[in-house]
C-alpha atoms as a PDB file:
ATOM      1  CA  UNK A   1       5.298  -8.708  27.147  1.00  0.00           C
ATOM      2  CA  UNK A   2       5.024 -11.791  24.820  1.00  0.00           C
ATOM      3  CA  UNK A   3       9.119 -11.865  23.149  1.00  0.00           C
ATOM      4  CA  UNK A   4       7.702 -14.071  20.049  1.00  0.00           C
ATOM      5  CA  UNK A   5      10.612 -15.845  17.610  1.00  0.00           C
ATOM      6  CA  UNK A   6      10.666 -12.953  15.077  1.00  0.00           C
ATOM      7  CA  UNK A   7      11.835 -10.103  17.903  1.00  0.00           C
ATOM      8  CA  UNK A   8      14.771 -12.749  19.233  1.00  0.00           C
ATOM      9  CA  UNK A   9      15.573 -12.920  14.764  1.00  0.00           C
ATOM     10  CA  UNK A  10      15.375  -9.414  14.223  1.00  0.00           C
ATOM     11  CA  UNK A  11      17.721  -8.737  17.167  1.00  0.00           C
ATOM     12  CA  UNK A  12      19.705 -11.460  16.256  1.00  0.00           C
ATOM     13  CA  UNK A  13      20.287 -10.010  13.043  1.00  0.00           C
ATOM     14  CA  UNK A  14      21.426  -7.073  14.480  1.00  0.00           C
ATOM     15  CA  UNK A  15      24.013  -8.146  16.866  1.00  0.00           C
ATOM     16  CA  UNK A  16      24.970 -11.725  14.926  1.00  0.00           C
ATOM     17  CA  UNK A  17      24.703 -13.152  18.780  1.00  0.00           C
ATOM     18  CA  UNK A  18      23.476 -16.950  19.895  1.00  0.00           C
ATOM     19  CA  UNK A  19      19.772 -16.883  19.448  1.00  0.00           C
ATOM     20  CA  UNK A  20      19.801 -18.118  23.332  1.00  0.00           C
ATOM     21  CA  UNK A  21      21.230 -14.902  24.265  1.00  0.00           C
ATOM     22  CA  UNK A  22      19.518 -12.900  22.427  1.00  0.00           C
ATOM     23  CA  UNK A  23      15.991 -14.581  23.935  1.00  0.00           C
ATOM     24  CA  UNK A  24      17.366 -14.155  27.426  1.00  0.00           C
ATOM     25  CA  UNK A  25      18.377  -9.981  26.732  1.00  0.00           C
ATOM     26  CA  UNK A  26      14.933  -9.459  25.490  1.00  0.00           C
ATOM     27  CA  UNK A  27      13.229 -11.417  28.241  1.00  0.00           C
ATOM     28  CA  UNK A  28      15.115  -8.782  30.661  1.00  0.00           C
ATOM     29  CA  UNK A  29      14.656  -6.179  28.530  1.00  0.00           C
ATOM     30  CA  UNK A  30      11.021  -6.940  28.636  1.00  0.00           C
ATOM     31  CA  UNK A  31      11.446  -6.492  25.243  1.00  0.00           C
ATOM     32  CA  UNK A  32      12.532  -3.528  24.690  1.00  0.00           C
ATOM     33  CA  UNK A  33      14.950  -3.995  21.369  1.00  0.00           C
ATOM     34  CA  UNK A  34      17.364  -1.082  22.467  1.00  0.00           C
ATOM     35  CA  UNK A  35      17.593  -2.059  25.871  1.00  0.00           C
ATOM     36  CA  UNK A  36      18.252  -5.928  24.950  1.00  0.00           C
ATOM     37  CA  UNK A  37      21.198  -4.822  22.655  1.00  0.00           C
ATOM     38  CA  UNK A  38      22.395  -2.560  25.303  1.00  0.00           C
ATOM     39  CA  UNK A  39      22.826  -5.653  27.899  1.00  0.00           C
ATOM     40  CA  UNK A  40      24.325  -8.045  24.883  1.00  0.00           C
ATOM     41  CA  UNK A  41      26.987  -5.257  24.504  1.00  0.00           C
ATOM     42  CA  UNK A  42      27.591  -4.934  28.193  1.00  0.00           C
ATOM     43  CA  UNK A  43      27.868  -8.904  28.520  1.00  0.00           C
ATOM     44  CA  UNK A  44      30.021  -9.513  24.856  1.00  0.00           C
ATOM     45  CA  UNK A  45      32.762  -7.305  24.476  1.00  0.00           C
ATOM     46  CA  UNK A  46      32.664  -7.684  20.749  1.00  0.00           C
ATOM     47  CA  UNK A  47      29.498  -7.678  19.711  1.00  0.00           C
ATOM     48  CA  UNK A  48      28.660  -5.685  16.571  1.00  0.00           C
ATOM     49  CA  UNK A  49      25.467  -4.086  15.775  1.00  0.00           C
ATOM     50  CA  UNK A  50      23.971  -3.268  11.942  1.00  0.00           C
ATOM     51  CA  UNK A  51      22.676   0.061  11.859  1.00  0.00           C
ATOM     52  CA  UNK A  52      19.842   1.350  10.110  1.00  0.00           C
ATOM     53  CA  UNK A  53      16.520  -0.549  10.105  1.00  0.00           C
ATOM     54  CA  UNK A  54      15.140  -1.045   6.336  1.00  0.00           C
ATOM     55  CA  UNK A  55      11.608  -1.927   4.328  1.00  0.00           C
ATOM     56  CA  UNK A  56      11.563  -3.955   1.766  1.00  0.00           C
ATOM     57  CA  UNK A  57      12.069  -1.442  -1.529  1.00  0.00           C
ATOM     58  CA  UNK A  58      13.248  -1.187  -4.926  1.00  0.00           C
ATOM     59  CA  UNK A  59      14.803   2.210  -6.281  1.00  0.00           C
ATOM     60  CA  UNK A  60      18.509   4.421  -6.262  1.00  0.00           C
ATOM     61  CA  UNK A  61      20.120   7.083  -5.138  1.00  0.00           C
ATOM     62  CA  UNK A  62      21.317   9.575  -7.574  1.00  0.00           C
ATOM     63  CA  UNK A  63      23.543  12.553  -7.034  1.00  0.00           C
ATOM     64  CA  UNK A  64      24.758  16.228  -8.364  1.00  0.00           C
ATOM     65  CA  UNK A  65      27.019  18.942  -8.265  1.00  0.00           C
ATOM     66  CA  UNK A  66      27.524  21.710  -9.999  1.00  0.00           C
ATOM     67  CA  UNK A  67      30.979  22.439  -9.295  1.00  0.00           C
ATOM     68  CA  UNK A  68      31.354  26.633 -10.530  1.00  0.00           C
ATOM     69  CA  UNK A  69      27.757  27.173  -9.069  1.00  0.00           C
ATOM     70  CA  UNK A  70      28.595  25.685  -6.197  1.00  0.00           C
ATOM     71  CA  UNK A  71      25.099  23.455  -5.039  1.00  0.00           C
ATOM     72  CA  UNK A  72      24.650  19.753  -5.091  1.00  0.00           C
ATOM     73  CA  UNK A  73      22.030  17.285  -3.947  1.00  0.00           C
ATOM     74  CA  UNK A  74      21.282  13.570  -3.770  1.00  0.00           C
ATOM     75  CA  UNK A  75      18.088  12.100  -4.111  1.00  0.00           C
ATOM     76  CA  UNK A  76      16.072   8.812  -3.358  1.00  0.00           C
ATOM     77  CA  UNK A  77      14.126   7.610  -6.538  1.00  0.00           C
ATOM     78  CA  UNK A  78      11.545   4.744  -5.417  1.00  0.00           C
ATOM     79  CA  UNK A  79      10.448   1.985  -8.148  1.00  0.00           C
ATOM     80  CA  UNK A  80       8.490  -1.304  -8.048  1.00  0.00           C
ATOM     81  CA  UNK A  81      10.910  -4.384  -9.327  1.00  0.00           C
ATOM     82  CA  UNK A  82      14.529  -4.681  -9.078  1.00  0.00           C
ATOM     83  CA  UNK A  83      14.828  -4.613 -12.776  1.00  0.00           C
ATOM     84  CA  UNK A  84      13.648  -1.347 -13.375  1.00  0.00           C
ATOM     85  CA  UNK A  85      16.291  -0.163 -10.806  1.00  0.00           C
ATOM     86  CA  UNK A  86      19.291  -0.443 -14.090  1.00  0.00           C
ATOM     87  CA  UNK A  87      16.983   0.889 -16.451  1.00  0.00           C
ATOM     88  CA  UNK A  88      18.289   3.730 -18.511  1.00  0.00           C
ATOM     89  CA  UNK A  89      15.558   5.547 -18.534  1.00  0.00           C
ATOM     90  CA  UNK A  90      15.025   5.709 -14.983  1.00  0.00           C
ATOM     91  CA  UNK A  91      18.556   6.219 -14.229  1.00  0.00           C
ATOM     92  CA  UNK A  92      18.006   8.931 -16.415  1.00  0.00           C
ATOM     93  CA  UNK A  93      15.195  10.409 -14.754  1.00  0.00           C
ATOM     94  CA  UNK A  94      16.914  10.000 -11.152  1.00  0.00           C
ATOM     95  CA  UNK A  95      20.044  12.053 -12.471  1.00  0.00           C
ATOM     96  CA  UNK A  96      17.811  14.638 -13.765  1.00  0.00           C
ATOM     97  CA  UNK A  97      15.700  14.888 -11.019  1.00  0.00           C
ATOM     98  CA  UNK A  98      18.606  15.300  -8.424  1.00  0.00           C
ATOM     99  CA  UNK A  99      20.189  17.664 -11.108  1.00  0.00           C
ATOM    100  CA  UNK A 100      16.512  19.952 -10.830  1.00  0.00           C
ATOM    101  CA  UNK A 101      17.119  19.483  -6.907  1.00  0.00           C
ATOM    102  CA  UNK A 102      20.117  21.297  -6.882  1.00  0.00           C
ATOM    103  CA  UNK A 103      19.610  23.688  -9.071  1.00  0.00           C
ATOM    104  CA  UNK A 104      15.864  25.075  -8.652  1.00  0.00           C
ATOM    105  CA  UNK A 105      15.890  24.033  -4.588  1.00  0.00           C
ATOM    106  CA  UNK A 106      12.305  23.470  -3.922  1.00  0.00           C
ATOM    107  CA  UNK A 107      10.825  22.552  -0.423  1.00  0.00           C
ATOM    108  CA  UNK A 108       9.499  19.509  -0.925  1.00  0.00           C
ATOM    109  CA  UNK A 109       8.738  16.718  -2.572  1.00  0.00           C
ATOM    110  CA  UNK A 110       5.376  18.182  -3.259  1.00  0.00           C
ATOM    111  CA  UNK A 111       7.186  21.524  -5.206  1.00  0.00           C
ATOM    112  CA  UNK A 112       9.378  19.321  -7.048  1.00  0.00           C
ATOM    113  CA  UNK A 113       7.244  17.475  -8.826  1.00  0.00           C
ATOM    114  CA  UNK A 114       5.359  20.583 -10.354  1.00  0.00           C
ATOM    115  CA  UNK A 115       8.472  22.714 -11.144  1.00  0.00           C
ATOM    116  CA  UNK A 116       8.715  23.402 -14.602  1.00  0.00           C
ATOM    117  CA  UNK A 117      12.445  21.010 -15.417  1.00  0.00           C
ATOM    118  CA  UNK A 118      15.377  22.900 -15.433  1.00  0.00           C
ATOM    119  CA  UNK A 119      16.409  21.545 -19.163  1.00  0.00           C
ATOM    120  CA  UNK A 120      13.258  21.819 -20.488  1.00  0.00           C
ATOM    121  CA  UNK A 121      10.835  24.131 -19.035  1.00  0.00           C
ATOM    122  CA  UNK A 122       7.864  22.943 -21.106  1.00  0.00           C
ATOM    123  CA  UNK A 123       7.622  19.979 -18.663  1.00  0.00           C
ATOM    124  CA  UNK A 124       7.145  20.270 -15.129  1.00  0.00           C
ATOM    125  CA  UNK A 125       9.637  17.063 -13.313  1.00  0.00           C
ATOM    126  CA  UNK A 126       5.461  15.066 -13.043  1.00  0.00           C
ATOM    127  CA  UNK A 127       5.482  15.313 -16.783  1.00  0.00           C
ATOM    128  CA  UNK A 128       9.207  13.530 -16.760  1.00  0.00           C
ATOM    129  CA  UNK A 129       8.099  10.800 -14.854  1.00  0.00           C
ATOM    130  CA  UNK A 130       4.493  10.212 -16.294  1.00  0.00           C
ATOM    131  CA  UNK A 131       6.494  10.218 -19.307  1.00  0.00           C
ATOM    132  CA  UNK A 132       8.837   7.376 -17.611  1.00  0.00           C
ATOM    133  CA  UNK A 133       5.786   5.765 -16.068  1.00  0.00           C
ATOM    134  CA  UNK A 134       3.831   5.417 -19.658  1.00  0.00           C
ATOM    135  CA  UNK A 135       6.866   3.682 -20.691  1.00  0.00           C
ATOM    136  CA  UNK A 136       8.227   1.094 -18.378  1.00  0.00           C
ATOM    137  CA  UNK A 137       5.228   0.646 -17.120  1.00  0.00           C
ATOM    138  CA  UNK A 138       5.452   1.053 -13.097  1.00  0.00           C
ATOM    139  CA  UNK A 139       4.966   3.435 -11.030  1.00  0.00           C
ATOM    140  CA  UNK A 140       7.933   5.425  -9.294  1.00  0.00           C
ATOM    141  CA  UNK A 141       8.217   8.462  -7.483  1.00  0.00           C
ATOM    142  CA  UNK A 142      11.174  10.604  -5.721  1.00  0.00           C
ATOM    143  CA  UNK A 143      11.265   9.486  -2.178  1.00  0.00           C
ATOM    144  CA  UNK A 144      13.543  12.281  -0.466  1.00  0.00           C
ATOM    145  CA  UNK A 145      16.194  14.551  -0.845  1.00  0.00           C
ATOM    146  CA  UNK A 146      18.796  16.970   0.374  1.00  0.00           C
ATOM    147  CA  UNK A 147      20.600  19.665  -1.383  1.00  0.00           C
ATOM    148  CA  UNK A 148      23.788  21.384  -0.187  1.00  0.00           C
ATOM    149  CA  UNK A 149      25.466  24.491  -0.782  1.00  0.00           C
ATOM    150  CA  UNK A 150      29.124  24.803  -0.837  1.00  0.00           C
ATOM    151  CA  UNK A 151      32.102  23.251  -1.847  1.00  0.00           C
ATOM    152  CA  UNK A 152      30.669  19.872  -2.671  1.00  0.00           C
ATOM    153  CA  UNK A 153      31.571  15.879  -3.049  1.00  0.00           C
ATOM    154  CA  UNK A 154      29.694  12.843  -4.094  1.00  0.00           C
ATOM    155  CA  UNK A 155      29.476   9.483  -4.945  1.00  0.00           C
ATOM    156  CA  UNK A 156      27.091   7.013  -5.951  1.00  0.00           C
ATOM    157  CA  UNK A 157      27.748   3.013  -6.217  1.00  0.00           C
ATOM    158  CA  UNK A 158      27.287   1.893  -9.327  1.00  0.00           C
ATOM    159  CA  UNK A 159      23.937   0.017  -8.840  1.00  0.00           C
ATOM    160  CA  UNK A 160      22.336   3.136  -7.461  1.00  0.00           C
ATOM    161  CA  UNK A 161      21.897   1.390  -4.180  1.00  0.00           C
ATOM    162  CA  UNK A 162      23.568   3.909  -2.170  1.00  0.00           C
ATOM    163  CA  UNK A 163      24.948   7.419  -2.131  1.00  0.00           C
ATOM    164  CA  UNK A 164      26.283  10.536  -0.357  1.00  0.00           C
ATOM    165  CA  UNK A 165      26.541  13.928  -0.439  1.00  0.00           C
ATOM    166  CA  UNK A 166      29.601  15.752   1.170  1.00  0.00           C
ATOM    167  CA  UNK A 167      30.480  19.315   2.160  1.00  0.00           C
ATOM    168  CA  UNK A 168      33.640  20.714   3.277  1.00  0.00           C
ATOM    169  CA  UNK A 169      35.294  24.034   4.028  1.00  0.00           C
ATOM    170  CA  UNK A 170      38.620  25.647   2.197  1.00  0.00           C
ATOM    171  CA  UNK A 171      40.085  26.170  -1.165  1.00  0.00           C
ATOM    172  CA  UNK A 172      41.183  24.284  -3.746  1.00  0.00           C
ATOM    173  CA  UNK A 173      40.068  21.041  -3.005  1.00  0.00           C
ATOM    174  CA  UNK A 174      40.499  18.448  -5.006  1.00  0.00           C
ATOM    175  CA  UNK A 175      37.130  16.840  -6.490  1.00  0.00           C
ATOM    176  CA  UNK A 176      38.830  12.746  -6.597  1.00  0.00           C
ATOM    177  CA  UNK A 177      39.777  13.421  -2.956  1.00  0.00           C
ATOM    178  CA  UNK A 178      36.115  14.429  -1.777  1.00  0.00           C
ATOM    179  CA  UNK A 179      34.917  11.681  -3.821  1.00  0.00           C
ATOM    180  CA  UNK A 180      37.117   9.383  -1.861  1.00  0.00           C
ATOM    181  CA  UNK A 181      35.831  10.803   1.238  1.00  0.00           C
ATOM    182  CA  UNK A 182      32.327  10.270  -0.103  1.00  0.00           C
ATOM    183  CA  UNK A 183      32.831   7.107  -1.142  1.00  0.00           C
ATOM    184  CA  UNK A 184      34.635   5.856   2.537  1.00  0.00           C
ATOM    185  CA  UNK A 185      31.515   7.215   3.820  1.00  0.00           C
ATOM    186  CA  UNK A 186      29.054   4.809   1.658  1.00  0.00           C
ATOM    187  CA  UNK A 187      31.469   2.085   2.596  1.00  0.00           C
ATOM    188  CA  UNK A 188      31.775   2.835   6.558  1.00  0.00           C
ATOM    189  CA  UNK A 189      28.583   4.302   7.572  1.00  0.00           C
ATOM    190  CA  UNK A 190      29.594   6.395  10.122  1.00  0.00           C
ATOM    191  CA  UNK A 191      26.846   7.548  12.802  1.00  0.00           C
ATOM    192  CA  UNK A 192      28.483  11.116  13.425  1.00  0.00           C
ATOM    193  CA  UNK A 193      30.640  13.523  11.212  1.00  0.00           C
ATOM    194  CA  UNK A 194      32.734  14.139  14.509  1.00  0.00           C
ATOM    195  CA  UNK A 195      33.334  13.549  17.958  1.00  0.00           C
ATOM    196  CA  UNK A 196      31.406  16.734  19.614  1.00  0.00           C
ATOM    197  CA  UNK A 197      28.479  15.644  16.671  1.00  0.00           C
ATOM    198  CA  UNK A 198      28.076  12.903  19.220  1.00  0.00           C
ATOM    199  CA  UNK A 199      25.264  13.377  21.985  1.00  0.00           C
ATOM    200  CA  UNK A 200      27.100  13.601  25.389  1.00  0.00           C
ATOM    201  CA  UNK A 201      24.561  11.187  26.914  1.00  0.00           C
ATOM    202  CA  UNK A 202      25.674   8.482  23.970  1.00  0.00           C
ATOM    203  CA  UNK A 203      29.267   9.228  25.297  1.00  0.00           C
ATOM    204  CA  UNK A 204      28.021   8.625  28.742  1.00  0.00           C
ATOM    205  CA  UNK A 205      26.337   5.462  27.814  1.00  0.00           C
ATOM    206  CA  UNK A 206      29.336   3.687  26.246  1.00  0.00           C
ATOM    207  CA  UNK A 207      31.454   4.303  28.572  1.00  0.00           C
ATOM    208  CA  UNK A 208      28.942   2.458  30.812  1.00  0.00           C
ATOM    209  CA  UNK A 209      29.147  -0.429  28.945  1.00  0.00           C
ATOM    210  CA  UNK A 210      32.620  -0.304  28.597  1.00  0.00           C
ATOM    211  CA  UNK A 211      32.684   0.052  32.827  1.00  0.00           C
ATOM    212  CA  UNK A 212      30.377  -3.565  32.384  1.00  0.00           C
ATOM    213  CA  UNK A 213      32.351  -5.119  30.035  1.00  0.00           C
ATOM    214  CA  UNK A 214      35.491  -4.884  32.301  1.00  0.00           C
ATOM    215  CA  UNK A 215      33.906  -5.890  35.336  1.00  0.00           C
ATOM    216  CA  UNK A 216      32.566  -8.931  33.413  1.00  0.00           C
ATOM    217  CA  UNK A 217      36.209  -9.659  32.404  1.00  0.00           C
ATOM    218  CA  UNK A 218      38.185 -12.111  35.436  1.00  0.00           C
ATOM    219  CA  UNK A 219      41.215 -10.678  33.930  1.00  0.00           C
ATOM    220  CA  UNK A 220      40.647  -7.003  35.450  1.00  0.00           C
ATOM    221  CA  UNK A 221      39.611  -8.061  39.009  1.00  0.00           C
ATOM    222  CA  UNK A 222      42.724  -7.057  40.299  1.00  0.00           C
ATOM    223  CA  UNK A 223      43.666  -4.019  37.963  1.00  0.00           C
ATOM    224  CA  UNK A 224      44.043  -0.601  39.965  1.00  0.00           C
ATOM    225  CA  UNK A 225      41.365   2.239  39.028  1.00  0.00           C
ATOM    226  CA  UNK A 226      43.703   4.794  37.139  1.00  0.00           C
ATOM    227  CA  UNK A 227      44.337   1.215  34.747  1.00  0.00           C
ATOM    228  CA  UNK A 228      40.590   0.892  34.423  1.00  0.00           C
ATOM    229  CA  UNK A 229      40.242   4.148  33.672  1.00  0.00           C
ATOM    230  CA  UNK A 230      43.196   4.437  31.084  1.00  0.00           C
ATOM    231  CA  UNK A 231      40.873   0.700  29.628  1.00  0.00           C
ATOM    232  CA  UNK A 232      37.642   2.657  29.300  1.00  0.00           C
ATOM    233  CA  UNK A 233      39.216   5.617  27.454  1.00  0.00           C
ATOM    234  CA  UNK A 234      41.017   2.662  25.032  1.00  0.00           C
ATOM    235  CA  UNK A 235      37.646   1.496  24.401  1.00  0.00           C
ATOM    236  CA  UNK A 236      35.779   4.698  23.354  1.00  0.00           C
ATOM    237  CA  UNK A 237      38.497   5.657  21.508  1.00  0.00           C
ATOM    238  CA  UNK A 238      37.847   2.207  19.378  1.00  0.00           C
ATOM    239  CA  UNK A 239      34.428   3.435  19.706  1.00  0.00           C
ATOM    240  CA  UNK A 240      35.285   6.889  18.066  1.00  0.00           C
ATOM    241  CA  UNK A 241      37.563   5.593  15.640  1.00  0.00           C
ATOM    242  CA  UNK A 242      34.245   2.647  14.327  1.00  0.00           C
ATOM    243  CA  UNK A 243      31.718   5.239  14.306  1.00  0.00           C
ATOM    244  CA  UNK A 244      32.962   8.895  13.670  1.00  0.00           C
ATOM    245  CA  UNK A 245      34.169  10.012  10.155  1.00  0.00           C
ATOM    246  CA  UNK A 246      36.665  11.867  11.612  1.00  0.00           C
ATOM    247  CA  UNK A 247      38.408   8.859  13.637  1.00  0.00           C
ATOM    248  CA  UNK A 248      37.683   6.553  11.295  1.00  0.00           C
ATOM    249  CA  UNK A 249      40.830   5.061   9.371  1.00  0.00           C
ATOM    250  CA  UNK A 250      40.434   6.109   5.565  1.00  0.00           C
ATOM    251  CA  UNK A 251      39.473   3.100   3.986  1.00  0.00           C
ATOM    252  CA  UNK A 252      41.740   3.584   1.154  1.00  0.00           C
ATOM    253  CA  UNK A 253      45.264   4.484   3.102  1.00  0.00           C
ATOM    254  CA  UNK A 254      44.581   3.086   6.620  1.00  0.00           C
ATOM    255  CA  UNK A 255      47.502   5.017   8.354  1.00  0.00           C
ATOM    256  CA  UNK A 256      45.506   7.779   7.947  1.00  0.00           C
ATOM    257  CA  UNK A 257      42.413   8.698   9.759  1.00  0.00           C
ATOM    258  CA  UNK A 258      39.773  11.064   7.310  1.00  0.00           C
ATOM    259  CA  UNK A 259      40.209  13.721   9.886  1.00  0.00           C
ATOM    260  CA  UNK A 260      43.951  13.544   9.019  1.00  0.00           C
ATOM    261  CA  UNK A 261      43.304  12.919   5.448  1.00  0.00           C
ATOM    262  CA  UNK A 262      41.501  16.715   5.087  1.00  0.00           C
ATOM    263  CA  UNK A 263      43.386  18.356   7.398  1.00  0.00           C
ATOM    264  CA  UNK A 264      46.598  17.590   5.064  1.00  0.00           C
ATOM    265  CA  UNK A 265      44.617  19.043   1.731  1.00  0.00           C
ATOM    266  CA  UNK A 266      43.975  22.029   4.002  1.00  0.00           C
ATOM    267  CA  UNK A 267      39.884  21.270   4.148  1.00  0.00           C
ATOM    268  CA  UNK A 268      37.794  21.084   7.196  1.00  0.00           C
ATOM    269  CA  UNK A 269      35.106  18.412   7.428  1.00  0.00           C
ATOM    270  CA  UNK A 270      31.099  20.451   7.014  1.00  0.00           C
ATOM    271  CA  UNK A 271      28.512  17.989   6.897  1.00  0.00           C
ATOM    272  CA  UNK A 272      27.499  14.682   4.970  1.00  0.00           C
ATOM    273  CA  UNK A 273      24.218  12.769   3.973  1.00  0.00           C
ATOM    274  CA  UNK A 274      24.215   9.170   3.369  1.00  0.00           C
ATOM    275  CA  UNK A 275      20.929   7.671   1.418  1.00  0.00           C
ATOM    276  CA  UNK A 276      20.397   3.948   1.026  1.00  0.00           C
ATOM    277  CA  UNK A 277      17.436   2.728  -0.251  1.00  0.00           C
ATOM    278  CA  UNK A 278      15.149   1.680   1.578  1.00  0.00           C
ATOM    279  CA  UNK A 279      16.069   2.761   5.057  1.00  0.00           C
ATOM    280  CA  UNK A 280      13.446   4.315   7.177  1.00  0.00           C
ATOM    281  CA  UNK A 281      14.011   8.130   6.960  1.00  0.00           C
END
């Protein structure tokens, strides 16, 4: 297989390695992308690498909760220019539409859009946006959505480019903690909620690469096996603690890890959704 000069960018963007090497892990790869970052992570101990591929799209994600009944969603709103994105209007339709999500639950995007809108039955959630479309002029359309049940946090960044949705389990909890949770989540983009969320073959695979990366390192030539060992578990721990809410250190007290950060307000960690726009769902 041909690796052409846009495959050795793309995975260059992904890992922030020498062009060079990124050529050379493709060309073994025989480019295969996954494979290709696999080897740079086995041969550079610190190599980093972006999650989430994107297209090219304009829009936000708005959220919801209604606290005493106890649902919540978030939502993807798509648009066509970035300058429609801060519009009040559509900001105003995204809020409502994730507030009809939440409350009326339908299946699909398909249902939503002809449910009659929770604050004004008269016009079904198409009318809303027709209505927004006749106006601004561009077309725009939900994208996705999830809706929760539970007891519920959320948080949206200010430019509607990103968003989650957070459930946990216990009483009392306090809605400015969850929201901090929420918003750590936006910030660190964690791949798993916890540790067993984690497919056992993905455990199995990094500690192969960690097993590479020490054998690649002069240093540990001459290091016992229980040392190597002890080394390995070091590394997935780093692993656990980069890529697992959980582990992760909150990013607003980093003494604490999240997992600590619940268990203290007496909550146990449910499930999370992160929407940014534009990634490929």
């Amino acid at each position: 297989m041909a690796i052409t000069a846009a495959d050795v960018k793309a995975l260059r963007d992904k890992t922030n390695l020498p062009m060079m090497d990124c050529k050379a892990a493709l060309t073994e790869s025989g480019g295969d992308m996954n494979q290709a970052i696999e080897l740079l992570r086995k041969k550079f101990k610190d190599a980093q690498v972006k999650r989430g591929d994107r297209e090219t799209a304009e829009g936000r994600v708005a959220t919801y909760i209604d606290p005493a009944r106890k649902v919540g969603a978030i939502v993807e709103m798509r648009c066509e220019s970035p300058s429609v994105v801060k519009a009040e209007q559509f900001v105003k339709l995204a809020n409502n539409i994730a507030k009809q999500v939440a409350l009326k639950n339908p299946a699909s995007v398909e249902e939503l859009l002809t449910q009659p809108f929770v604050d004004d039955p008269k016009h079904t959630i198409n009318d809303l946006i027709a209505e927004a479309v006749g106006t601004i002029r561009e077309n725009m359309k939900p994208k996705r959505f999830q809706r929760f049940e539970g007891v519920l946090g959320e948080y949206a960044h200010h430019d509607g480019s990103v968003g989650v949705l957070l459930q946990v389990q216990g009483d009392n909890a306090d809605p400015q903690l969850l929201r901090d949770v929420a918003m750590h989540i936006t910030a660190r983009n964690p791949a798993a909620g916890t540790k067993e969320d984690v497919p056992a073959e993905l455990v199995q695979k990094e500690k192969e690469i960690a097993r590479e990366q020490i054998a690649n390192d002069p240093k540990n030539a001459k290091k016992p096996a229980n040392i190597l060992d002890m080394i390995i578990e070091g590394k997935l721990k780093t692993w656990f603690a980069d890529n697992v809410l959980l582990e992760q250190p909150f990013v607003k007290d980093d003494s604490k890890s999240v997992g600590d950060l619940l268990r203290s307000a007496g909550l146990k960690f449910g499930r999370f959704v992160r929407y940014k726009v534009g990634e490929l769902s």
